[in-house]
Protein backbone atom coordinates (compact mmCIF):
# COMPACT_ATOMS: atom_id res chain seq x y z
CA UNK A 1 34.09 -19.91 -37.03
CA UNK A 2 31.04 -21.44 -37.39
CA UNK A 3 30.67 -23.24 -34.17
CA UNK A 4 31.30 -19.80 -33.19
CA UNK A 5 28.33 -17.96 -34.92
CA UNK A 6 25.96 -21.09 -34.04
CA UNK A 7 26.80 -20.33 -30.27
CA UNK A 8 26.01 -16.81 -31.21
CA UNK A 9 23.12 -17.25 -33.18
CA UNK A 10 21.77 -19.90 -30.23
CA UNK A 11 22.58 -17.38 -27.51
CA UNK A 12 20.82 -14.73 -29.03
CA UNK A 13 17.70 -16.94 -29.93
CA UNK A 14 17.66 -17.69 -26.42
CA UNK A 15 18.73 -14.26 -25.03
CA UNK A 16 15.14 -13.15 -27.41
CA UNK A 17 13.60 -15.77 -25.71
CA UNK A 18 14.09 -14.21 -22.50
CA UNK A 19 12.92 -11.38 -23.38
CA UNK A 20 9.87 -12.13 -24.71
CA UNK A 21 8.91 -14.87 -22.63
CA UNK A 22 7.64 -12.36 -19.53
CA UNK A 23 6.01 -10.46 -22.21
CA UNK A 24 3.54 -13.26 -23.70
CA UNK A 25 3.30 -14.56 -19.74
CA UNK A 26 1.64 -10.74 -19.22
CA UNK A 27 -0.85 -10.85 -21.74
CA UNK A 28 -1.90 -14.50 -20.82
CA UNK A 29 -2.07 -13.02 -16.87
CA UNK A 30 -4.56 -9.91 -18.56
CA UNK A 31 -6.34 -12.31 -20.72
CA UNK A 32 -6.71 -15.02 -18.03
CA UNK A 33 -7.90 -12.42 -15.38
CA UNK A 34 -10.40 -10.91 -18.50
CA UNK A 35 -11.42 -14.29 -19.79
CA UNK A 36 -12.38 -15.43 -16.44
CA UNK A 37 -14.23 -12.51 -15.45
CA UNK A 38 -12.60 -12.02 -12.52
CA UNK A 39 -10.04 -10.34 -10.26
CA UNK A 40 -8.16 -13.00 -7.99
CA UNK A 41 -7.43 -10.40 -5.25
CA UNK A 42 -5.82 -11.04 -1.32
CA UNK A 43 -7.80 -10.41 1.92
CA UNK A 44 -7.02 -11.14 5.40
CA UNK A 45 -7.89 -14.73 7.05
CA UNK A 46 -9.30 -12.62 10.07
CA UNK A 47 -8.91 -9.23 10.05
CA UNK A 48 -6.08 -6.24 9.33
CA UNK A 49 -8.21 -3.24 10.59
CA UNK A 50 -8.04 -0.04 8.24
CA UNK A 51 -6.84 -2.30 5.40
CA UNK A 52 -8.71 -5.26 5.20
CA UNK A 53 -11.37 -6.04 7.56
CA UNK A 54 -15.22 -7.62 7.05
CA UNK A 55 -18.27 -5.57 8.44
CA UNK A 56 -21.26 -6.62 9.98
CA UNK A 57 -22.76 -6.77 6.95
CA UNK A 58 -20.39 -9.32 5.83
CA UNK A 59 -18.83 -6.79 3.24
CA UNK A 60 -15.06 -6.48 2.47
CA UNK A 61 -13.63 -2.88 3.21
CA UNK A 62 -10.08 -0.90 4.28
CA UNK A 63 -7.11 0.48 2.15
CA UNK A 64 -6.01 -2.53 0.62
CA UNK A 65 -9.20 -3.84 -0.51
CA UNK A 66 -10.20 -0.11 -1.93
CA UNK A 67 -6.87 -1.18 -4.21
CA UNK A 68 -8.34 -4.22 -5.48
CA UNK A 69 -11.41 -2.79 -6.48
CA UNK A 70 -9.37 -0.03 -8.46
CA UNK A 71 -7.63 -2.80 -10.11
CA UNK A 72 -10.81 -4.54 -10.72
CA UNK A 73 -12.45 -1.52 -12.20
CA UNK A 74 -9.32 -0.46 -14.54
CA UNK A 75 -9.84 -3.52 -16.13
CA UNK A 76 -13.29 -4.26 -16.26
CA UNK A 77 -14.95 -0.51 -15.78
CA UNK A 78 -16.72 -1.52 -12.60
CA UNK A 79 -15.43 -4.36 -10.03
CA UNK A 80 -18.89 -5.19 -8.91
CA UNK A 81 -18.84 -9.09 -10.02
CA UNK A 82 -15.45 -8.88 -11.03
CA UNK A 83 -13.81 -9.11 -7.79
CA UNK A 84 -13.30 -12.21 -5.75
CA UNK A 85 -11.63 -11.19 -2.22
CA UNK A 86 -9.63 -14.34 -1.37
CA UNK A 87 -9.01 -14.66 2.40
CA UNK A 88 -5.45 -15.88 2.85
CA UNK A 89 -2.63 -15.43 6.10
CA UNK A 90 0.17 -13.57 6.21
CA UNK A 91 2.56 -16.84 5.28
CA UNK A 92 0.23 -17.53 2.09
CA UNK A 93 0.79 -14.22 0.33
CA UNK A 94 3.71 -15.47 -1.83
CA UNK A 95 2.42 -19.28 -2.25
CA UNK A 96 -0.86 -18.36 -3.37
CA UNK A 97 0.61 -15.54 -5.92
CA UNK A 98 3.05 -18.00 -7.32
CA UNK A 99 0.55 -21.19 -7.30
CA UNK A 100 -2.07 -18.85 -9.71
CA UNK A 101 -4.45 -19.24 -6.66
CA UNK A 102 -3.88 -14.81 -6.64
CA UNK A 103 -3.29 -12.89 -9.61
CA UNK A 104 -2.19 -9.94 -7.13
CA UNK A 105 -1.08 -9.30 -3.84
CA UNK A 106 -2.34 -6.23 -2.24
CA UNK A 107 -1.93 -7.20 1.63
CA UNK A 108 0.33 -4.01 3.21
CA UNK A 109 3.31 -5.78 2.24
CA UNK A 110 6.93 -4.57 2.90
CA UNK A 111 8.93 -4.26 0.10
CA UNK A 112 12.29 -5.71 1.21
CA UNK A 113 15.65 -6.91 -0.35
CA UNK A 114 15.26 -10.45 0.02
CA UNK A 115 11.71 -10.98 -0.69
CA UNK A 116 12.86 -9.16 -4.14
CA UNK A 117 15.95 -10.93 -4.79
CA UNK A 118 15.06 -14.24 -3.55
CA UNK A 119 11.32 -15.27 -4.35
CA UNK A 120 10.65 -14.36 -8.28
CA UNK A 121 8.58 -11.72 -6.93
CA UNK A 122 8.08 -8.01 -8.43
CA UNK A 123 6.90 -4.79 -6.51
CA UNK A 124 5.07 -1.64 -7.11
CA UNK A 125 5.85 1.38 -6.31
CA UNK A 126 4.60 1.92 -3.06
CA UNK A 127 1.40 3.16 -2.11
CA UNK A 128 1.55 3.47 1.32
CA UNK A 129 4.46 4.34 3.38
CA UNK A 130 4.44 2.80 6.87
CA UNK A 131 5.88 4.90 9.71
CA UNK A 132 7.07 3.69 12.73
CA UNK A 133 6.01 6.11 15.70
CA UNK A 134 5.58 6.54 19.49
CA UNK A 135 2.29 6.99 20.97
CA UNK A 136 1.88 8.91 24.31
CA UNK A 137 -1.20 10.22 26.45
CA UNK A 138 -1.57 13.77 25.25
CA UNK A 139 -1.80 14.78 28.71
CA UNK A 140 2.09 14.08 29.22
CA UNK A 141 2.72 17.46 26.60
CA UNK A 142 5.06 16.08 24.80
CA UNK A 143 5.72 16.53 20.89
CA UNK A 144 9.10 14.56 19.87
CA UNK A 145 10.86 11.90 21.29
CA UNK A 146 13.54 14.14 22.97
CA UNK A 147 10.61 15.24 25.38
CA UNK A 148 10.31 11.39 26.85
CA UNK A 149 13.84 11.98 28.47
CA UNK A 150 13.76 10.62 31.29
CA UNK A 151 10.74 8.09 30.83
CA UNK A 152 9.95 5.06 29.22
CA UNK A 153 8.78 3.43 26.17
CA UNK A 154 7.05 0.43 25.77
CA UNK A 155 8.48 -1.99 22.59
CA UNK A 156 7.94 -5.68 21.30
CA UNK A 157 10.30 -8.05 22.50
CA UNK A 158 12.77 -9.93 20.27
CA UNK A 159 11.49 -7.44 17.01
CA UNK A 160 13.51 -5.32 14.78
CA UNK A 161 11.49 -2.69 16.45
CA UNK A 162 13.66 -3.15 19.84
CA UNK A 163 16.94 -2.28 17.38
CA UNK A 164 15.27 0.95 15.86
CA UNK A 165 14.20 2.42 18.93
CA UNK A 166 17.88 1.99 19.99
CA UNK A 167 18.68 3.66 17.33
CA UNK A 168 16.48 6.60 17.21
CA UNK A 169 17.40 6.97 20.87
CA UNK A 170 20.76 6.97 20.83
CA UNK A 171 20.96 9.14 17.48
CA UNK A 172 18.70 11.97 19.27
CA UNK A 173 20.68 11.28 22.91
CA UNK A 174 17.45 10.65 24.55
CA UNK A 175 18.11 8.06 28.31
CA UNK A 176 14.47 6.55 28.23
CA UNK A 177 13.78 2.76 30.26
CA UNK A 178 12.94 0.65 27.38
CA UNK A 179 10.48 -2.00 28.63
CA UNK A 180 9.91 -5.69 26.24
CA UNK A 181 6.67 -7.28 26.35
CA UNK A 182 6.71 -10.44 23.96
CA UNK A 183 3.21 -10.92 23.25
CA UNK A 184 1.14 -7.79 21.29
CA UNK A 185 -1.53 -7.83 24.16
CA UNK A 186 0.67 -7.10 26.90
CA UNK A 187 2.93 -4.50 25.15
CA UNK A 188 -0.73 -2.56 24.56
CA UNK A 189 -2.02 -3.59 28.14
CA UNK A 190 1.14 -1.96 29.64
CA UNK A 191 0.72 1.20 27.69
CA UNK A 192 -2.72 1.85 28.54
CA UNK A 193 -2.11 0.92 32.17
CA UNK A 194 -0.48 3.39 32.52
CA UNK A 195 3.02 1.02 32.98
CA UNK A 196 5.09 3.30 30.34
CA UNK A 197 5.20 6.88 29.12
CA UNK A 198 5.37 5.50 25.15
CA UNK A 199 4.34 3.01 23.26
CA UNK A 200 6.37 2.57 19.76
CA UNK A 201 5.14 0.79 16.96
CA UNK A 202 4.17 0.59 13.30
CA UNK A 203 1.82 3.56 13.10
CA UNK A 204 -1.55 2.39 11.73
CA UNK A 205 -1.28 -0.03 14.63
CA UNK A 206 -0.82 2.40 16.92
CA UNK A 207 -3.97 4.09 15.61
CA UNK A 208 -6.05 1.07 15.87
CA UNK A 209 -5.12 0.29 19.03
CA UNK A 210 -5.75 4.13 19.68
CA UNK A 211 -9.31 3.23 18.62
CA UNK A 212 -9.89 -0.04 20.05
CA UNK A 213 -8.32 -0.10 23.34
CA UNK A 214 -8.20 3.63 24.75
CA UNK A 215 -10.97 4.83 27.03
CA UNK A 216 -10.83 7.96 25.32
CA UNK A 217 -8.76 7.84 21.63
CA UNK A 218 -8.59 11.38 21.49
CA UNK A 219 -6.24 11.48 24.73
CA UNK A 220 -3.40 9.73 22.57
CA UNK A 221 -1.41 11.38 19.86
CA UNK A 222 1.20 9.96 18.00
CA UNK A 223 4.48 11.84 18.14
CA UNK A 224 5.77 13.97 15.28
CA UNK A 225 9.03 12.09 15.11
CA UNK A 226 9.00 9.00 12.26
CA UNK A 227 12.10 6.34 13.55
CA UNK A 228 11.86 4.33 10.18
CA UNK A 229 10.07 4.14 7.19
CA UNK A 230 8.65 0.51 5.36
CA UNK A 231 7.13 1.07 1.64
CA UNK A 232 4.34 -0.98 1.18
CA UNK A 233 3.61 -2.59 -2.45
CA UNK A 234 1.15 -4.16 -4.66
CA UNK A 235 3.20 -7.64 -5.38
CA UNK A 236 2.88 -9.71 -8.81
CA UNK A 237 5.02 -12.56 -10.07
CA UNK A 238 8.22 -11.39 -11.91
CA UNK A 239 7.07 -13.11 -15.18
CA UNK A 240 4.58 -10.53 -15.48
CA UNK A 241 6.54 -7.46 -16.40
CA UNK A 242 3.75 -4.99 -18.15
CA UNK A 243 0.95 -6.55 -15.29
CA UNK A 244 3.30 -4.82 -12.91
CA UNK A 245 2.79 -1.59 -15.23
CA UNK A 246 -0.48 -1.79 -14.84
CA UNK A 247 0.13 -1.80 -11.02
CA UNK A 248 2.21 1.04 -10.81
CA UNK A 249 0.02 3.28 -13.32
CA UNK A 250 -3.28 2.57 -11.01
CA UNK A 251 -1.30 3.47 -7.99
CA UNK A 252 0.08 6.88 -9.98
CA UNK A 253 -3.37 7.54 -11.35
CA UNK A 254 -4.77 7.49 -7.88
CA UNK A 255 -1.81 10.13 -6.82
CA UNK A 256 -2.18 12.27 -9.93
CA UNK A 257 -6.20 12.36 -9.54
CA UNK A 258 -5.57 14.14 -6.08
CA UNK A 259 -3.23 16.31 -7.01
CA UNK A 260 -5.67 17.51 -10.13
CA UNK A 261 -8.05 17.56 -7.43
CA UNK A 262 -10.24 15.11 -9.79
CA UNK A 263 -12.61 13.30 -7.24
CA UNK A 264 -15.27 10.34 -7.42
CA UNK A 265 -18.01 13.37 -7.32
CA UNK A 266 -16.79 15.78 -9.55
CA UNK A 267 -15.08 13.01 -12.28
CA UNK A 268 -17.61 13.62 -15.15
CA UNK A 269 -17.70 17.31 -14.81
CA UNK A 270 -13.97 17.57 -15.35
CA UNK A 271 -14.61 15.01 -17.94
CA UNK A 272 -16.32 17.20 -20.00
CA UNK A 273 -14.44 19.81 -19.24
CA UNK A 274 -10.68 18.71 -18.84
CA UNK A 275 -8.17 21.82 -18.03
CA UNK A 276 -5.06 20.66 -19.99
CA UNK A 277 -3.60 17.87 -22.31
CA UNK A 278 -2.62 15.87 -19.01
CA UNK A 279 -5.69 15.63 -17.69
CA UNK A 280 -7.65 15.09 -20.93
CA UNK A 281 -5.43 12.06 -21.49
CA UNK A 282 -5.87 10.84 -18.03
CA UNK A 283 -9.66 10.67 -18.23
CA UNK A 284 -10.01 9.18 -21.77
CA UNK A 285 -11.08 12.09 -23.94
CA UNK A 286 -8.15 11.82 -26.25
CA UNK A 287 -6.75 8.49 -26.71
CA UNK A 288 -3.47 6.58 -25.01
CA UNK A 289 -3.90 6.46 -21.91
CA UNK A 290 -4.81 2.66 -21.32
CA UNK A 291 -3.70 1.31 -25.08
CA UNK A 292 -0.30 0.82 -23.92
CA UNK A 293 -1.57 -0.79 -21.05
CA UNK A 294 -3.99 -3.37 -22.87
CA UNK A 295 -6.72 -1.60 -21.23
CA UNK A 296 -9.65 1.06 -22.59
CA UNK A 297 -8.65 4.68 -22.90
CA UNK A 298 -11.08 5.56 -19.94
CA UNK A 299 -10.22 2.94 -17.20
CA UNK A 300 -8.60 6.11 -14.98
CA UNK A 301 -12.12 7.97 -15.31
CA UNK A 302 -13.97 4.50 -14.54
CA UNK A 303 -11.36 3.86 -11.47
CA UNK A 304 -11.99 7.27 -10.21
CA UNK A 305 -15.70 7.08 -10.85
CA UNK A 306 -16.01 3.70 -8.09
CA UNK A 307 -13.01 4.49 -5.75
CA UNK A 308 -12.37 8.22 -5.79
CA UNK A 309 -8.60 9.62 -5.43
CA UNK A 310 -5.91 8.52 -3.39
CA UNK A 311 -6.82 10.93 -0.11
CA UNK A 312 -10.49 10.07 -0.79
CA UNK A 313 -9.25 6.07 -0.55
CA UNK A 314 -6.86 6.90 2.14
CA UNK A 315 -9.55 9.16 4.40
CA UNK A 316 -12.25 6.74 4.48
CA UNK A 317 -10.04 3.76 5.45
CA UNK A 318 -7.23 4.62 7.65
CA UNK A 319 -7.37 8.90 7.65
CA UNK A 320 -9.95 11.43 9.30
CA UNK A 321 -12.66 9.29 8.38
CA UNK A 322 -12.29 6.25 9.75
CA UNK A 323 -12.19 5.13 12.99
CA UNK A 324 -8.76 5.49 13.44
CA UNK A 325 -7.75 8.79 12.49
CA UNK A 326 -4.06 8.09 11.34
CA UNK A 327 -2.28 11.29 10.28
CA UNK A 328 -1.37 11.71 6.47
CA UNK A 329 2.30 12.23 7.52
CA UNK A 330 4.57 10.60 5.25
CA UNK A 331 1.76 9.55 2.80
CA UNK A 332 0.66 13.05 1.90
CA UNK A 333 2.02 13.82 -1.79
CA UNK A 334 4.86 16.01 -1.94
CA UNK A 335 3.22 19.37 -2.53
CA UNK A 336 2.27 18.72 1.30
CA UNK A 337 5.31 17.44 2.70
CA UNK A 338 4.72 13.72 1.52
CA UNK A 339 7.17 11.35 -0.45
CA UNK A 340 4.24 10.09 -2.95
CA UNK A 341 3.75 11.81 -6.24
CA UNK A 342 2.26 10.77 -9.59
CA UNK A 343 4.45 9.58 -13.36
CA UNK A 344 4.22 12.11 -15.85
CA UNK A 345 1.27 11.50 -18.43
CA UNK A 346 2.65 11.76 -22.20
């Protein structure tokens, strides 16, 4: 009986242990990131256009480096010299987040079983959904796949993509000639000579090759069918439990600002004038909102105040605004036929 009740008593110590362990690892992630001053955050070794690219000014910009300064400013109230863009490839993401070299990685990264399972790595809720679409010339007149009948589609060799359009064309009994090109310039070279009728591929890379590569950008629409959907997340260690909170409120603060239809210009005004409890809350005028978080009551209003709302973030980088005019589609919130929408604010 009592070698029993010692295994007990040790398995619960250590079961406690468990649980507390990710706990204290948060707060010395927060503390390190607010002791140091600074936000460890990815960037691109070159660059991923419409999420994170340098301009000619030398300046960091795009979707996913909007998200780091969001992050930067809910912690520190501003990000300006408390952000440090690290530029890093694709295969350094998870080293470099592991190694402390990171403290997040915001890099339009698919949130997949294995990576999850396998790699002691959490993820966000999504914050951007990525489609995968067909682009054809406008002039063709054709709105959903079942139109190509009878032409062809351009696809990358030796991809997942290959299996998916199989898919999607045998589910909607569409006979299209599939053509493989194995290298990313040819399969875009072949589209816009004129070699196939389609071109399918993940959407915002459609749209930047839209804007890069086409004589005319406007002459090339992206069809209204989506073959598969990827949800992109904000990645942290799994140690870090309530640092991923903090993730996943940011990316629902950004959500719920739009749908209040709180934006970086009118921010104060509402401010002083908030229309419910909700929204009061959200921007700091009564408390609780970024206690529980280990962050001040108004880092939502200081967010919003740098970055603006979700479609403000989203417009400028990827949307209507930017150079590459990718629809909202999937990424709208649900009130306009999106899958995103924000937590409920208690």
């Amino acid at each position: 009986m009592k070698i029993t009740r010692s295994v007990f008593a040790l398995a619960a110590a250590l079961g406690l242990s468990t649980v507390v362990a990710p706990v204290q690892a948060q707060e010395r992630k927060l503390e390190t990131v607010k002791k140091r001053g600074t936000l460890k955050c990815s960037g691109h070794n070159s660059s991923f256009l419409g999420f994170a690219e340098v301009d000619d000014k030398g300046n960091w910009k795009g979707m996913d480096i909007e998200l780091c300064r969001a992050l930067s400013a809910a912690i520190f109230g501003t990000s300006n010299g408390h952000l440090e863009i690290v530029p890093i490839s694709w295969a350094q993401r998870w080293p470099s987040l592991q190694s402390g070299e990171l403290d997040v990685v915001i890099k339009i990264s698919g949130w997949t079983q294995s990576r999850d399972t396998e790699l002691n790595l959490s993820f966000s809720n999504p914050y951007f959904m990525g489609e995968y679409k067909i682009m054809v010339p406008k002039a063709l007149g054709v709105a959903k796949i079942a139109d190509l009948k009878g032409g062809s589609i351009c696809v990358a060799a030796g991809t997942s993509q290959e299996r998916i359009l199989a898919a999607a064309l045998q589910t909607r009994k569409v006979s299209a000639e599939v053509l493989s090109f194995g290298k990313s310039d040819e399969l875009s070279g072949a589209y816009f000579g004129g070699r196939c009728d389609g071109y399918m591929e993940f959407a915002p890379t459609l749209a930047i090759a839209r804007s890069a590569k086409a004589k005319k950008p406007e002459d090339h629409i992206l069809l209204e069918d989506t073959l598969t959907l990827e949800a992109e997340s904000i990645v942290v260690t799994e140690a870090d439990p309530k640092w991923l909170d903090i993730q996943n409120w940011m990316i629902s603060s950004l959500f719920f600002a739009e749908l209040e239809g709180i934006t970086k210009t009118n921010v104060d005004e509402r401010r002083a004038n908030p229309t419910s409890t909700e929204v009061s809350k959200f921007l700091g005028v009564t408390p609780g909102y970024g206690s529980r978080l280990g962050l001040s009551d108004d880092w939502a209003y200081k967010m919003i105040k740098e970055v603006g709302n979700y479609a403000e973030i989203y417009g400028r980088t990827v949307g209507d605004q930017s150079p590459y005019k990718l629809p909202r589609g999937k990424n709208a919130l649900y009130n306009a036929n999106g899958v995103f929408f924000p937590l409920l604010i208690d």
